[in-house]
PDB file of N, CA and C in Angstrom:
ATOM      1  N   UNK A   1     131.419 195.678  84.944  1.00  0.00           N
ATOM      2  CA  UNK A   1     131.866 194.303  85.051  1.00  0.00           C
ATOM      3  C   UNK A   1     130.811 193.386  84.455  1.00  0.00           C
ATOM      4  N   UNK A   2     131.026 192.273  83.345  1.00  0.00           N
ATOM      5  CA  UNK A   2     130.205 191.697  82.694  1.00  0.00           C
ATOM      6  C   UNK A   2     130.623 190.264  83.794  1.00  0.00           C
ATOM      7  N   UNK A   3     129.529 189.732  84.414  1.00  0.00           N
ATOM      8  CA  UNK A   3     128.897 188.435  84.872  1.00  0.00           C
ATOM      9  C   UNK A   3     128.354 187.242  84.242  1.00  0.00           C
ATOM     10  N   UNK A   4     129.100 186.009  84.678  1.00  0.00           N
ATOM     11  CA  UNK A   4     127.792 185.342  84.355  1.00  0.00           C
ATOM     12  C   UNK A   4     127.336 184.440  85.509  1.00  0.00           C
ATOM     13  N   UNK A   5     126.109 184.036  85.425  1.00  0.00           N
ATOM     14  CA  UNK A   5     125.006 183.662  86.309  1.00  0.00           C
ATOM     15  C   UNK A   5     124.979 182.071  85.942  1.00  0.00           C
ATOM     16  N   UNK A   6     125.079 180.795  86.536  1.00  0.00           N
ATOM     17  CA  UNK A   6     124.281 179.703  86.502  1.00  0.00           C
ATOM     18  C   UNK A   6     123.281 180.181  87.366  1.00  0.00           C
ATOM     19  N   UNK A   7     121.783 179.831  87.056  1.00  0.00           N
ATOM     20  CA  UNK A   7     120.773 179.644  87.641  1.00  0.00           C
ATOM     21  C   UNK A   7     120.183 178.246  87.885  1.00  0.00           C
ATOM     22  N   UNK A   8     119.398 177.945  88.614  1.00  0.00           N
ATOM     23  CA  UNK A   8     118.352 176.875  88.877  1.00  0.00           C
ATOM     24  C   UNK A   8     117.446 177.140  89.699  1.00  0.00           C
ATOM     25  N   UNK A   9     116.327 176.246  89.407  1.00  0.00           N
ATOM     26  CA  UNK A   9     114.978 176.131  90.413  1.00  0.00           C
ATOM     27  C   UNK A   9     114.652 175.010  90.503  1.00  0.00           C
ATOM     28  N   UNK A  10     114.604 174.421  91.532  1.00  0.00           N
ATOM     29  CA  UNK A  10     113.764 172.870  91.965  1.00  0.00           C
ATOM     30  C   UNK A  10     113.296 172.723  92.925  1.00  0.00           C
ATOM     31  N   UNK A  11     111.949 171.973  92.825  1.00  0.00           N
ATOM     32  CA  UNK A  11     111.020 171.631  93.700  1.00  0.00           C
ATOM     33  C   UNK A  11     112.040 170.705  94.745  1.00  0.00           C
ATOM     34  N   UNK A  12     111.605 171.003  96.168  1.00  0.00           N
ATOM     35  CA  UNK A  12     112.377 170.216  97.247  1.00  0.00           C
ATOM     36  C   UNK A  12     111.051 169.528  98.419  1.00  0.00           C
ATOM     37  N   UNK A  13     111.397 168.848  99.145  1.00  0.00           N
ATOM     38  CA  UNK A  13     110.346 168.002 100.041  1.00  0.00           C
ATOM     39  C   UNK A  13     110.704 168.774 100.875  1.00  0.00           C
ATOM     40  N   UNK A  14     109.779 169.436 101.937  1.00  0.00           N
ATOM     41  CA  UNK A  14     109.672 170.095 102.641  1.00  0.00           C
ATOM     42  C   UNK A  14     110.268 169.769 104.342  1.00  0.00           C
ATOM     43  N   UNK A  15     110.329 168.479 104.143  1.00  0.00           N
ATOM     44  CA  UNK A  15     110.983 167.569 105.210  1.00  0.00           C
ATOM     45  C   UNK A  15     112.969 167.319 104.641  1.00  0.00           C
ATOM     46  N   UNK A  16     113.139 167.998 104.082  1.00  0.00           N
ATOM     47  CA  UNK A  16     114.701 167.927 103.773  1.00  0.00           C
ATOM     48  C   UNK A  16     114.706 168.804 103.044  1.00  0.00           C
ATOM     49  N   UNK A  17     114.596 170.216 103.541  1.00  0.00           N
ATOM     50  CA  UNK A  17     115.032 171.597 103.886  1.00  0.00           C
ATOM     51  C   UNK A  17     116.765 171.429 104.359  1.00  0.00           C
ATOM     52  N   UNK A  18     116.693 170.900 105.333  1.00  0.00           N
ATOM     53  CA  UNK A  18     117.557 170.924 106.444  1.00  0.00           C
ATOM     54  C   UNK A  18     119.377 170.325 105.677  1.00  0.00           C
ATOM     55  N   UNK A  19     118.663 169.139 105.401  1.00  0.00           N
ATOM     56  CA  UNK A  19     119.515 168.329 104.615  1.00  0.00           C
ATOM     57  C   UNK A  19     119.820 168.984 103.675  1.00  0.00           C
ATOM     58  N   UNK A  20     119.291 169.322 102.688  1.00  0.00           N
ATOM     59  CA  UNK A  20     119.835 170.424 101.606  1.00  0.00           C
ATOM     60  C   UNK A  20     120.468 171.146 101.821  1.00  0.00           C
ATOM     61  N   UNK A  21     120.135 172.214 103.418  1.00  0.00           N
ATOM     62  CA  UNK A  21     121.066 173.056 103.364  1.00  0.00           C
ATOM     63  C   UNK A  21     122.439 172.632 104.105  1.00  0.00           C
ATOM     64  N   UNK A  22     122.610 171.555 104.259  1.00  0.00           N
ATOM     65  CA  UNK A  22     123.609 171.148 104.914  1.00  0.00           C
ATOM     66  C   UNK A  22     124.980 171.092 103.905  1.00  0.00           C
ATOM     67  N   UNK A  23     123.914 170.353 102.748  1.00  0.00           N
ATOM     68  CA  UNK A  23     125.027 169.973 101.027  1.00  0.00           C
ATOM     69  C   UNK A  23     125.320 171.271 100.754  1.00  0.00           C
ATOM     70  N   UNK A  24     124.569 172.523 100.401  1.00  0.00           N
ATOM     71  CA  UNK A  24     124.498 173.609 100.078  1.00  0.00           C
ATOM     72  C   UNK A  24     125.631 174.371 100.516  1.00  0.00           C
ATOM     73  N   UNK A  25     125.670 174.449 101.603  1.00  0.00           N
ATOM     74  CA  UNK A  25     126.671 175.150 102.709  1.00  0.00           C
ATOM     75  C   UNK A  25     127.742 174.587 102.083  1.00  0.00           C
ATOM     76  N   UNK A  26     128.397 173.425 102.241  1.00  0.00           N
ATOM     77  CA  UNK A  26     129.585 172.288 101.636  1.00  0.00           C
ATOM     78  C   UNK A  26     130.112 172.789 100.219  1.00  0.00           C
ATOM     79  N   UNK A  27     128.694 172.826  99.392  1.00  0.00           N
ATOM     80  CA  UNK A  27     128.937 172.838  98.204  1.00  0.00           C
ATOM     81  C   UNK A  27     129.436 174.558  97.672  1.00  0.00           C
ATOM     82  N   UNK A  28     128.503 175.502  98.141  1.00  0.00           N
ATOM     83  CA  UNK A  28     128.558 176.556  98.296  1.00  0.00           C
ATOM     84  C   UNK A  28     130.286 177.384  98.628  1.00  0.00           C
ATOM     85  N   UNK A  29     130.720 176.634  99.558  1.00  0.00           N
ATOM     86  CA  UNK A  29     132.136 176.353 100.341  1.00  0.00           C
ATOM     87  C   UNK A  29     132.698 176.402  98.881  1.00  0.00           C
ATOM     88  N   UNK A  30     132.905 174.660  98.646  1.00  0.00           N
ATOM     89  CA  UNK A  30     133.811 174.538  97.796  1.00  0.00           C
ATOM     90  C   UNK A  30     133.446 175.903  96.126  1.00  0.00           C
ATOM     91  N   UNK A  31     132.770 176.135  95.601  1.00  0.00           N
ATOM     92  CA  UNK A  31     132.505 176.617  94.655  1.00  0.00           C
ATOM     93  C   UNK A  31     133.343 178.510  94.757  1.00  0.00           C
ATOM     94  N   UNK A  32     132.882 178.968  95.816  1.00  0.00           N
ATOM     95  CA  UNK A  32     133.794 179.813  96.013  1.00  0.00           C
ATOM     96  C   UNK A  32     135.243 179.782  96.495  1.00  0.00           C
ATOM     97  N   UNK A  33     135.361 178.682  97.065  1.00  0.00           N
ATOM     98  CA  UNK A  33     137.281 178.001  96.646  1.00  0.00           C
ATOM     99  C   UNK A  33     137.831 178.033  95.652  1.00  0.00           C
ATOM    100  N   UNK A  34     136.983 177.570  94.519  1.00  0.00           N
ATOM    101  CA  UNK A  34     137.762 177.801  93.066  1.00  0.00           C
ATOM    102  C   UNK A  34     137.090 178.896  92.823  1.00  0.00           C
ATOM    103  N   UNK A  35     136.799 179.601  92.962  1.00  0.00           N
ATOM    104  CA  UNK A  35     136.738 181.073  92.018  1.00  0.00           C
ATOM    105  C   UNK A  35     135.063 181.790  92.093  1.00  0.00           C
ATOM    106  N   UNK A  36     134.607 181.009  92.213  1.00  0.00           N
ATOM    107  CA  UNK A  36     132.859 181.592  91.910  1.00  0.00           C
ATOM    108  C   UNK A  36     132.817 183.280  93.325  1.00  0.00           C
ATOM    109  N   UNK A  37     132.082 184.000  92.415  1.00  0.00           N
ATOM    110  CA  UNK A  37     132.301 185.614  93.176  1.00  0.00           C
ATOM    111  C   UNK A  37     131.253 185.295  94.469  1.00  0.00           C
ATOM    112  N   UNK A  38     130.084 184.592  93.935  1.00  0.00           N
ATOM    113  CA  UNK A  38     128.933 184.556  95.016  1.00  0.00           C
ATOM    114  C   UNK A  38     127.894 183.393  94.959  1.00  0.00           C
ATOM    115  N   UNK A  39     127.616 183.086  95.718  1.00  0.00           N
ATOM    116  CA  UNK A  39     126.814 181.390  95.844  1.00  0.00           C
ATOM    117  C   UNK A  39     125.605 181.623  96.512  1.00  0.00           C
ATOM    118  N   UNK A  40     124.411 181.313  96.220  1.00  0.00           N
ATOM    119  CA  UNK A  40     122.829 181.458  96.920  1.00  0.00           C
ATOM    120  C   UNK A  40     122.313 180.633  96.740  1.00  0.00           C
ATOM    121  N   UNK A  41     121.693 180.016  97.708  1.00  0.00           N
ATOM    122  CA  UNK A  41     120.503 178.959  97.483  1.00  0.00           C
ATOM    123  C   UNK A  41     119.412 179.402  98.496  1.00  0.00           C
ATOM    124  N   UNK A  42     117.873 179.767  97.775  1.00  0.00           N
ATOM    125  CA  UNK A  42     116.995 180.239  98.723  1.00  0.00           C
ATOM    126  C   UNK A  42     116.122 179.551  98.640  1.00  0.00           C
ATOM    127  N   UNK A  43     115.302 179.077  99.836  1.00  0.00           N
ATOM    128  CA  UNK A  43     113.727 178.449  99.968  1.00  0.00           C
ATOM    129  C   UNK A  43     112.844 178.948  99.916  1.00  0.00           C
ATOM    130  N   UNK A  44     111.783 178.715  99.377  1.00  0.00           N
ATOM    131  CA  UNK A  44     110.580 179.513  98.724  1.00  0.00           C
ATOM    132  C   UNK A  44     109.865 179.686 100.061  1.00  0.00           C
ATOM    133  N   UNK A  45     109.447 181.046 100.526  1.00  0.00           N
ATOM    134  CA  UNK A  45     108.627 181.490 101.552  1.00  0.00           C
ATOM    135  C   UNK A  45     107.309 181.764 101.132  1.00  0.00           C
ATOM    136  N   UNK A  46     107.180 182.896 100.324  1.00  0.00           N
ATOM    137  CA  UNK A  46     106.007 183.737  99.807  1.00  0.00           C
ATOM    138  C   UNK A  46     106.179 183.404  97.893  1.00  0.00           C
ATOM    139  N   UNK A  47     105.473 182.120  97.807  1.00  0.00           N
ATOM    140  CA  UNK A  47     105.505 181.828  96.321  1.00  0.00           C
ATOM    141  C   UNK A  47     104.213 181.719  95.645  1.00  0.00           C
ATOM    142  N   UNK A  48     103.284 182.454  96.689  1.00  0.00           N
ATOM    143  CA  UNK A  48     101.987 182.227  95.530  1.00  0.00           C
ATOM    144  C   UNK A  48     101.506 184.190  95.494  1.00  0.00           C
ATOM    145  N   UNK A  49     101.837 184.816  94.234  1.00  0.00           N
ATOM    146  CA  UNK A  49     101.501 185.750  94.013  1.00  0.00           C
ATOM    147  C   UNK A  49     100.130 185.931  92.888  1.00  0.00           C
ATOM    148  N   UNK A  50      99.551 186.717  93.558  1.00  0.00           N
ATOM    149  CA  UNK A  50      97.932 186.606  92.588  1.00  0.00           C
ATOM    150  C   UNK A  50      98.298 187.311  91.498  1.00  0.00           C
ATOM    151  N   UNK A  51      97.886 186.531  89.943  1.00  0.00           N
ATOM    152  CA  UNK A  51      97.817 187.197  88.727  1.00  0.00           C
ATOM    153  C   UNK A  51      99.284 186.619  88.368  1.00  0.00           C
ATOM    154  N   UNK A  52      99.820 185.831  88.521  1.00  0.00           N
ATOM    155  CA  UNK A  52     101.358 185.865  88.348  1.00  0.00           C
ATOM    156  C   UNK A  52     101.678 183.897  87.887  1.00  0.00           C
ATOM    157  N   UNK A  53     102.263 183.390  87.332  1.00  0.00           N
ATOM    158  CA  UNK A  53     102.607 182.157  87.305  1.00  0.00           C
ATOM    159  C   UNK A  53     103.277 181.757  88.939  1.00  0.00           C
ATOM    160  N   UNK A  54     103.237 180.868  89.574  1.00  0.00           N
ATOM    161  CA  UNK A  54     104.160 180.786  90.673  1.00  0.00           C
ATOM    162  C   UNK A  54     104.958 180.321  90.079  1.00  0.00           C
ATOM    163  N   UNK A  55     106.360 180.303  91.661  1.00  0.00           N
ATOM    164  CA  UNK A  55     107.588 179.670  91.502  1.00  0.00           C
ATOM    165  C   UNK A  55     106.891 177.786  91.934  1.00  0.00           C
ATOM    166  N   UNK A  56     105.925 177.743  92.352  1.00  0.00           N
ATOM    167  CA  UNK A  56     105.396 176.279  92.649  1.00  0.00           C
ATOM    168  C   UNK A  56     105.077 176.192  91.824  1.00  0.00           C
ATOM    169  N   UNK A  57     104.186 176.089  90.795  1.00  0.00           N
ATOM    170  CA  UNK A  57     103.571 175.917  89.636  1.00  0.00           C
ATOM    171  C   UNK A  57     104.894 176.011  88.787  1.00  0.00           C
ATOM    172  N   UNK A  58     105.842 176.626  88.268  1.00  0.00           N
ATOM    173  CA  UNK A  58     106.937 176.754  87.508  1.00  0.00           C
ATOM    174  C   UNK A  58     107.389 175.411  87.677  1.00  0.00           C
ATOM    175  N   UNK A  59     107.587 175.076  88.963  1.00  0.00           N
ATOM    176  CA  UNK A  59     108.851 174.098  89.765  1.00  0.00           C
ATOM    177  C   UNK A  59     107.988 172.625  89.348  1.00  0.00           C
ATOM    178  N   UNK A  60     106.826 172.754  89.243  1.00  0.00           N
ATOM    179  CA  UNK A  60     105.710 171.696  89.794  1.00  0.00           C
ATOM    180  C   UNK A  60     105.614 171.057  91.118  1.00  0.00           C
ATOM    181  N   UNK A  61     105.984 172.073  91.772  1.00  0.00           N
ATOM    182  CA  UNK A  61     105.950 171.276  93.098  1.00  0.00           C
ATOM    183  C   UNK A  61     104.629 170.688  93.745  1.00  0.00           C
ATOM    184  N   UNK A  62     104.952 169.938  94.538  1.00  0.00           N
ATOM    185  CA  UNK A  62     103.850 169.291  94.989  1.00  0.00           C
ATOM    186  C   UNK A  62     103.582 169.997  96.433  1.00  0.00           C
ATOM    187  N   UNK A  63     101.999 169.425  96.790  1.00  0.00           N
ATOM    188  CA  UNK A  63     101.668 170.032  97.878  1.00  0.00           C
ATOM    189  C   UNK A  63     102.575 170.079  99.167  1.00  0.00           C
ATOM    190  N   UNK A  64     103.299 168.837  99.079  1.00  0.00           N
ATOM    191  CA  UNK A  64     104.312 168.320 100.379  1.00  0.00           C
ATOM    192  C   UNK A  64     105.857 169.192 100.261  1.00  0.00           C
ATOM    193  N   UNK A  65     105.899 169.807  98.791  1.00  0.00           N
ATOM    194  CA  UNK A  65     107.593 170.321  98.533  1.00  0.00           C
ATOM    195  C   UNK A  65     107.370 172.072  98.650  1.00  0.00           C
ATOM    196  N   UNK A  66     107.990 172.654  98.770  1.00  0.00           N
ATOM    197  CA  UNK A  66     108.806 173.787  98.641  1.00  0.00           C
ATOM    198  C   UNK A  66     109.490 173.895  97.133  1.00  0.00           C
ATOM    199  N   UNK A  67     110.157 175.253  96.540  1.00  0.00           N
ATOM    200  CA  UNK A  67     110.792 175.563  96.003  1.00  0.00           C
ATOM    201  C   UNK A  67     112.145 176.060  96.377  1.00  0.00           C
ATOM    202  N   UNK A  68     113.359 175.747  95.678  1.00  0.00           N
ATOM    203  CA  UNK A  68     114.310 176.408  95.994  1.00  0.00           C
ATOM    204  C   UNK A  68     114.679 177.457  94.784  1.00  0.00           C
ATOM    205  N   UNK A  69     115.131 178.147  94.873  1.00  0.00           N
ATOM    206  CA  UNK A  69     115.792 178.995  93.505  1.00  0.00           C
ATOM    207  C   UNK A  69     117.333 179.851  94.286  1.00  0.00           C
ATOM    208  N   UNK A  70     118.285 179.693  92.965  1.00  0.00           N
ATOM    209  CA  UNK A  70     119.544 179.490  94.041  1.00  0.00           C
ATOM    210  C   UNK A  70     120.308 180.497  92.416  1.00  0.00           C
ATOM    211  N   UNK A  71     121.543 180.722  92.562  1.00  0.00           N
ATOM    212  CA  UNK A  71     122.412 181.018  91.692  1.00  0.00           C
ATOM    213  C   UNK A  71     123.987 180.874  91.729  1.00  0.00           C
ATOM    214  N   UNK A  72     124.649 181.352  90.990  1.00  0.00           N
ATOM    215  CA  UNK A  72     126.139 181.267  91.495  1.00  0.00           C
ATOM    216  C   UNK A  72     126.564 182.188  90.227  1.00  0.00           C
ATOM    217  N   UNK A  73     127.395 182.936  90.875  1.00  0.00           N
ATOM    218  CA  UNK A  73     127.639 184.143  90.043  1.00  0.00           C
ATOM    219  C   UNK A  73     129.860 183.405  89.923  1.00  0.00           C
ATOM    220  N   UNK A  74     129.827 184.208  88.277  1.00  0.00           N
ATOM    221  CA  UNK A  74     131.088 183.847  87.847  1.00  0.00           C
ATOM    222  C   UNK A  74     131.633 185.435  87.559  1.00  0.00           C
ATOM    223  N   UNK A  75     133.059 185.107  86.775  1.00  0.00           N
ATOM    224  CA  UNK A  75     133.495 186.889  86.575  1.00  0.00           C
ATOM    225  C   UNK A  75     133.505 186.984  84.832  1.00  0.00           C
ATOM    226  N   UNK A  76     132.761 185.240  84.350  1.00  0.00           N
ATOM    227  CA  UNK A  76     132.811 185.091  82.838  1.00  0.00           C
ATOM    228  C   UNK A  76     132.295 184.086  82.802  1.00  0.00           C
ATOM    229  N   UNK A  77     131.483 183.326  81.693  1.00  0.00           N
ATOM    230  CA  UNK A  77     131.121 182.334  80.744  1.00  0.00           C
ATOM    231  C   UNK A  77     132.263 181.363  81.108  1.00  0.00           C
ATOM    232  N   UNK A  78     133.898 181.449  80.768  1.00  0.00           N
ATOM    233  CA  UNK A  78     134.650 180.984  80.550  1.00  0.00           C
ATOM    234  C   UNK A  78     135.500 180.346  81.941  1.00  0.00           C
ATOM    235  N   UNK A  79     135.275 181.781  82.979  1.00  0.00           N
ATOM    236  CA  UNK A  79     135.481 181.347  84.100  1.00  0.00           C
ATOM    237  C   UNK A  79     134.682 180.320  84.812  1.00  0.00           C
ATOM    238  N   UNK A  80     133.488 180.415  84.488  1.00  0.00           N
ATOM    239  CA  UNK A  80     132.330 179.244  84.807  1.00  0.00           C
ATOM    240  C   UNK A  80     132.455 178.091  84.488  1.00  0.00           C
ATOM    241  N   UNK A  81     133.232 177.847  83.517  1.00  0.00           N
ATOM    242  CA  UNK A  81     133.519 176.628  82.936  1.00  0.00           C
ATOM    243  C   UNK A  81     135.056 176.054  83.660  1.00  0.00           C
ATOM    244  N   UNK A  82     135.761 176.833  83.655  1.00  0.00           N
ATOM    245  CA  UNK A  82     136.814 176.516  84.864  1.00  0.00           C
ATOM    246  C   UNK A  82     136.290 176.067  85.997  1.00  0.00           C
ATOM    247  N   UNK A  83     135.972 177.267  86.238  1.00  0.00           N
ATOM    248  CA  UNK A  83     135.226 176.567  88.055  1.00  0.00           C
ATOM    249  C   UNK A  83     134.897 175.257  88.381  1.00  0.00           C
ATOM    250  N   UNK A  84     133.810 175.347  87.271  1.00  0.00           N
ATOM    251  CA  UNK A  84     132.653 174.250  87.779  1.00  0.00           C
ATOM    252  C   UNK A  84     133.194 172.665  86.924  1.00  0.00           C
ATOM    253  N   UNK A  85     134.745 173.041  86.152  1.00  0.00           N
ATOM    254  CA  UNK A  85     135.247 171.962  85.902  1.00  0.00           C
ATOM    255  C   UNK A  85     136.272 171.449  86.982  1.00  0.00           C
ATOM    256  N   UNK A  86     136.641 172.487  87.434  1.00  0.00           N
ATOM    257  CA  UNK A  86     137.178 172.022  89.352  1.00  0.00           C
ATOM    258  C   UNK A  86     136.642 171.825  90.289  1.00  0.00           C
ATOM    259  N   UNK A  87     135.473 172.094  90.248  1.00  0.00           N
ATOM    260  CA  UNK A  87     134.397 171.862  91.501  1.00  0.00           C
ATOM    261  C   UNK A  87     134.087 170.217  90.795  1.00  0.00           C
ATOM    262  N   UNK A  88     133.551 169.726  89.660  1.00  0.00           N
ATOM    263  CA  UNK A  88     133.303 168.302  89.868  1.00  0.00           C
ATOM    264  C   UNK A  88     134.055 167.901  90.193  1.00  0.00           C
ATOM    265  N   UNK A  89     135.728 168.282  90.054  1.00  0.00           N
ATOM    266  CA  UNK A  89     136.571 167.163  90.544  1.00  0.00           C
ATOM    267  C   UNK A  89     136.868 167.266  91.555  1.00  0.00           C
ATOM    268  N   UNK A  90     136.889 167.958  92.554  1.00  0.00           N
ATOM    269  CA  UNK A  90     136.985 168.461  93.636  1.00  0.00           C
ATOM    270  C   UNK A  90     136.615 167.015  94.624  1.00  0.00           C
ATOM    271  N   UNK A  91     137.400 166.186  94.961  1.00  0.00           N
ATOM    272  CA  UNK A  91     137.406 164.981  95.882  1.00  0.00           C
ATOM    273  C   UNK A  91     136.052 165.024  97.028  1.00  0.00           C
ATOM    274  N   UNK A  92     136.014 165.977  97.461  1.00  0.00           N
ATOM    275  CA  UNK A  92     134.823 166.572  98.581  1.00  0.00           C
ATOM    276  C   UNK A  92     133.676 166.573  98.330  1.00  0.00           C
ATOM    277  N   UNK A  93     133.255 166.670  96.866  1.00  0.00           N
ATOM    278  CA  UNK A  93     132.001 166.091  96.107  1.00  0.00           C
ATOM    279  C   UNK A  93     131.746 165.059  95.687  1.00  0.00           C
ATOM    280  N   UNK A  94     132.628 164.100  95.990  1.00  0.00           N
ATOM    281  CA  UNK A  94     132.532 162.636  95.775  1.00  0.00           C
ATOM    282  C   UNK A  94     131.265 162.084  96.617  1.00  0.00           C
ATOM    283  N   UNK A  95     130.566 161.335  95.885  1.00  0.00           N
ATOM    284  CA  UNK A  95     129.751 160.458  96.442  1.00  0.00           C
ATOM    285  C   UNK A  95     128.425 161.589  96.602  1.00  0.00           C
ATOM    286  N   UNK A  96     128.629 162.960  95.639  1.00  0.00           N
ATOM    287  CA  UNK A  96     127.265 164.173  95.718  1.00  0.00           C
ATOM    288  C   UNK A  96     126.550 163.806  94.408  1.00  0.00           C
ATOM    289  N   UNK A  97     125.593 162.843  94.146  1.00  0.00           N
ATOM    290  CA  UNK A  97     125.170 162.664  92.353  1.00  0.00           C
ATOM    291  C   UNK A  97     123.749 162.863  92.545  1.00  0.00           C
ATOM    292  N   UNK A  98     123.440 162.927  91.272  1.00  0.00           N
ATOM    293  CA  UNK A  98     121.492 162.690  91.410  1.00  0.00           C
ATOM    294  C   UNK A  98     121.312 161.578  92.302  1.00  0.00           C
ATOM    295  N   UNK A  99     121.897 160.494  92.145  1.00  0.00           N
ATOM    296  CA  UNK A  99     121.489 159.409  93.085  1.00  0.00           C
ATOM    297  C   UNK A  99     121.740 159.621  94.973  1.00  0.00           C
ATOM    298  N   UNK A 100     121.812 160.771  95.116  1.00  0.00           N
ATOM    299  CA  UNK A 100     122.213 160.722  96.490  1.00  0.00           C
ATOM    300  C   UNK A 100     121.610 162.080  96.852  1.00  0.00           C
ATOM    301  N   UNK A 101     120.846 163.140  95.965  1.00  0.00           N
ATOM    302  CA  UNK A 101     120.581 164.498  95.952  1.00  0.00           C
ATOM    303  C   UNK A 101     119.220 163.975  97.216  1.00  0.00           C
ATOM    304  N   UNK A 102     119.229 165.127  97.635  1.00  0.00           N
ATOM    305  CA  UNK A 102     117.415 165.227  98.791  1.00  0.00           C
ATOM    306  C   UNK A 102     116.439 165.760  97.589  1.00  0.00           C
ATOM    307  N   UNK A 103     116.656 165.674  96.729  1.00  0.00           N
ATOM    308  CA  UNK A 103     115.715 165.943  95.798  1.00  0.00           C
ATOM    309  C   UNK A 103     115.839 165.499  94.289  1.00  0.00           C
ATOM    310  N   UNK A 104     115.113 165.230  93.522  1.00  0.00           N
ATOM    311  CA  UNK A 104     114.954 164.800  92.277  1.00  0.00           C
ATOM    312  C   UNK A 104     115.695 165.771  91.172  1.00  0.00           C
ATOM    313  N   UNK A 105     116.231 165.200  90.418  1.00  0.00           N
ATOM    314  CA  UNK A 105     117.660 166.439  89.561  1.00  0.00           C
ATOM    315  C   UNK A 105     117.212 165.974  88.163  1.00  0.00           C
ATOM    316  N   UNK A 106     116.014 165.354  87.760  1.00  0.00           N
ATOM    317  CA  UNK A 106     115.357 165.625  86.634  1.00  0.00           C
ATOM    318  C   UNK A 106     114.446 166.580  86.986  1.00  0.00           C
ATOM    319  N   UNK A 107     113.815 166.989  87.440  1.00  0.00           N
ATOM    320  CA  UNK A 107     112.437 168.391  88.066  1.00  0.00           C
ATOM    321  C   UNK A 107     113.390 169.501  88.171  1.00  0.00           C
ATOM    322  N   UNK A 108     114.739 169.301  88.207  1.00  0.00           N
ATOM    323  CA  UNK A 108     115.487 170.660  88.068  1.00  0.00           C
ATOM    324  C   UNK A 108     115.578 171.727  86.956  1.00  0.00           C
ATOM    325  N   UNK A 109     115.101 172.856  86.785  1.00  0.00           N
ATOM    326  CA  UNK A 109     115.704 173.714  85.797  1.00  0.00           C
ATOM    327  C   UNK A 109     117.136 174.440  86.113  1.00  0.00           C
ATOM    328  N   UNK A 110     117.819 174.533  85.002  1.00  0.00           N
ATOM    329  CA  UNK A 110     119.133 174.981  85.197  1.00  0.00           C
ATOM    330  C   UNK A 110     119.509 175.667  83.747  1.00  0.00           C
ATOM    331  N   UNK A 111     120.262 176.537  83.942  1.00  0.00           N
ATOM    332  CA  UNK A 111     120.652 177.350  82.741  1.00  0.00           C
ATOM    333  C   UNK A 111     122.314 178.481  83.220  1.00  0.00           C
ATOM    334  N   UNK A 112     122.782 178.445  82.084  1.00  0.00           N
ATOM    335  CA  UNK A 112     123.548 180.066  82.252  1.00  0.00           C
ATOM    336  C   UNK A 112     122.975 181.081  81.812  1.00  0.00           C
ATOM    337  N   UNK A 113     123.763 182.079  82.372  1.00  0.00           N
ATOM    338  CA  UNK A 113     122.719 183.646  82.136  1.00  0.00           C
ATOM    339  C   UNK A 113     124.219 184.300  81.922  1.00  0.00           C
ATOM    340  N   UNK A 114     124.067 185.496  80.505  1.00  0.00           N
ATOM    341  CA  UNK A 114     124.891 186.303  80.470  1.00  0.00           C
ATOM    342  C   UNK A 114     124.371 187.756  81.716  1.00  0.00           C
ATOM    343  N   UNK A 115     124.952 188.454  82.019  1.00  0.00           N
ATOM    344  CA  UNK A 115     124.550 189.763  83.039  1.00  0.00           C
ATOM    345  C   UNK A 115     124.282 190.996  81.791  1.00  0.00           C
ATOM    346  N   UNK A 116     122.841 190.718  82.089  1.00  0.00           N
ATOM    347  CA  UNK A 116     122.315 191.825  80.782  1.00  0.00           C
ATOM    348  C   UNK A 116     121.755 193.561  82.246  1.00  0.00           C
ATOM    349  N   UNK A 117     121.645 193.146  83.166  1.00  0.00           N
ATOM    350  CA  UNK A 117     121.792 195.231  84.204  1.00  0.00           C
ATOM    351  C   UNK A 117     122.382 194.330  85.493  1.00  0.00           C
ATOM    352  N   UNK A 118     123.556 194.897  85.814  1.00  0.00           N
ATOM    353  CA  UNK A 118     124.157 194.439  87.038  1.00  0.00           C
ATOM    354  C   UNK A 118     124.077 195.656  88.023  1.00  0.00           C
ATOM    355  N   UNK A 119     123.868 195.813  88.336  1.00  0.00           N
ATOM    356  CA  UNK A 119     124.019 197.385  89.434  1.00  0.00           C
ATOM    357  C   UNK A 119     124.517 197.160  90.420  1.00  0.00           C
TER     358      UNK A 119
END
């Protein structure tokens, strides 16, 4: 089965953890309503590995933030683009924009990923 992956990573304030995962859950919800196979959003626990770039340093997070790194798995490129063209419109995300995020959505990285070893 060929996948595809949106990814992201962004630095979050460590004091709206909570709040995030509140949108997350919601958002998470709706995304597998229209179609998405699987939805993750994780908080950075153990992000400083010796010899290694961190996920803090990647993110630029600051001393006060956390990292999140999250994904959402599709069954295609094409299906992804369905989805996530029904998920913006999706009434229930109204009033969800950068201007209202618990965190800054320029410091975000985001990308698609084709599924190059799925096991």
């Amino acid at each position: 089965m060929s996948i595809y992956v949106d990814g992201f990573v962004l630095p979050l304030a460590k004091d709206k953890v909570e709040e995030y995962r509140r949108i997350s859950q919601k958002a998470g919800e709706i995304w597998r309503e229209h179609g998405a196979l699987a939805y993750h959003e994780c908080v950075g626990e153990d992000l400083e590995v010796e010899g290694m770039l961190s996920f803090r340093q990647l993110a630029g997070a600051k001393p006060d933030e956390t990292v999140v790194f999250a994904w959402i798995v599709y069954p295609s490129r094409a299906e992804r683009d369905r989805i996530n063209a029904q998920v913006m419109a999706d009434p229930r995300l109204s009033g969800m924009g950068p201007e209202t995020c618990p965190f800054d959505s320029a410091r975000m990285a985001y990308g698609g990923f084709q599924s190059l070893v799925a096991l």
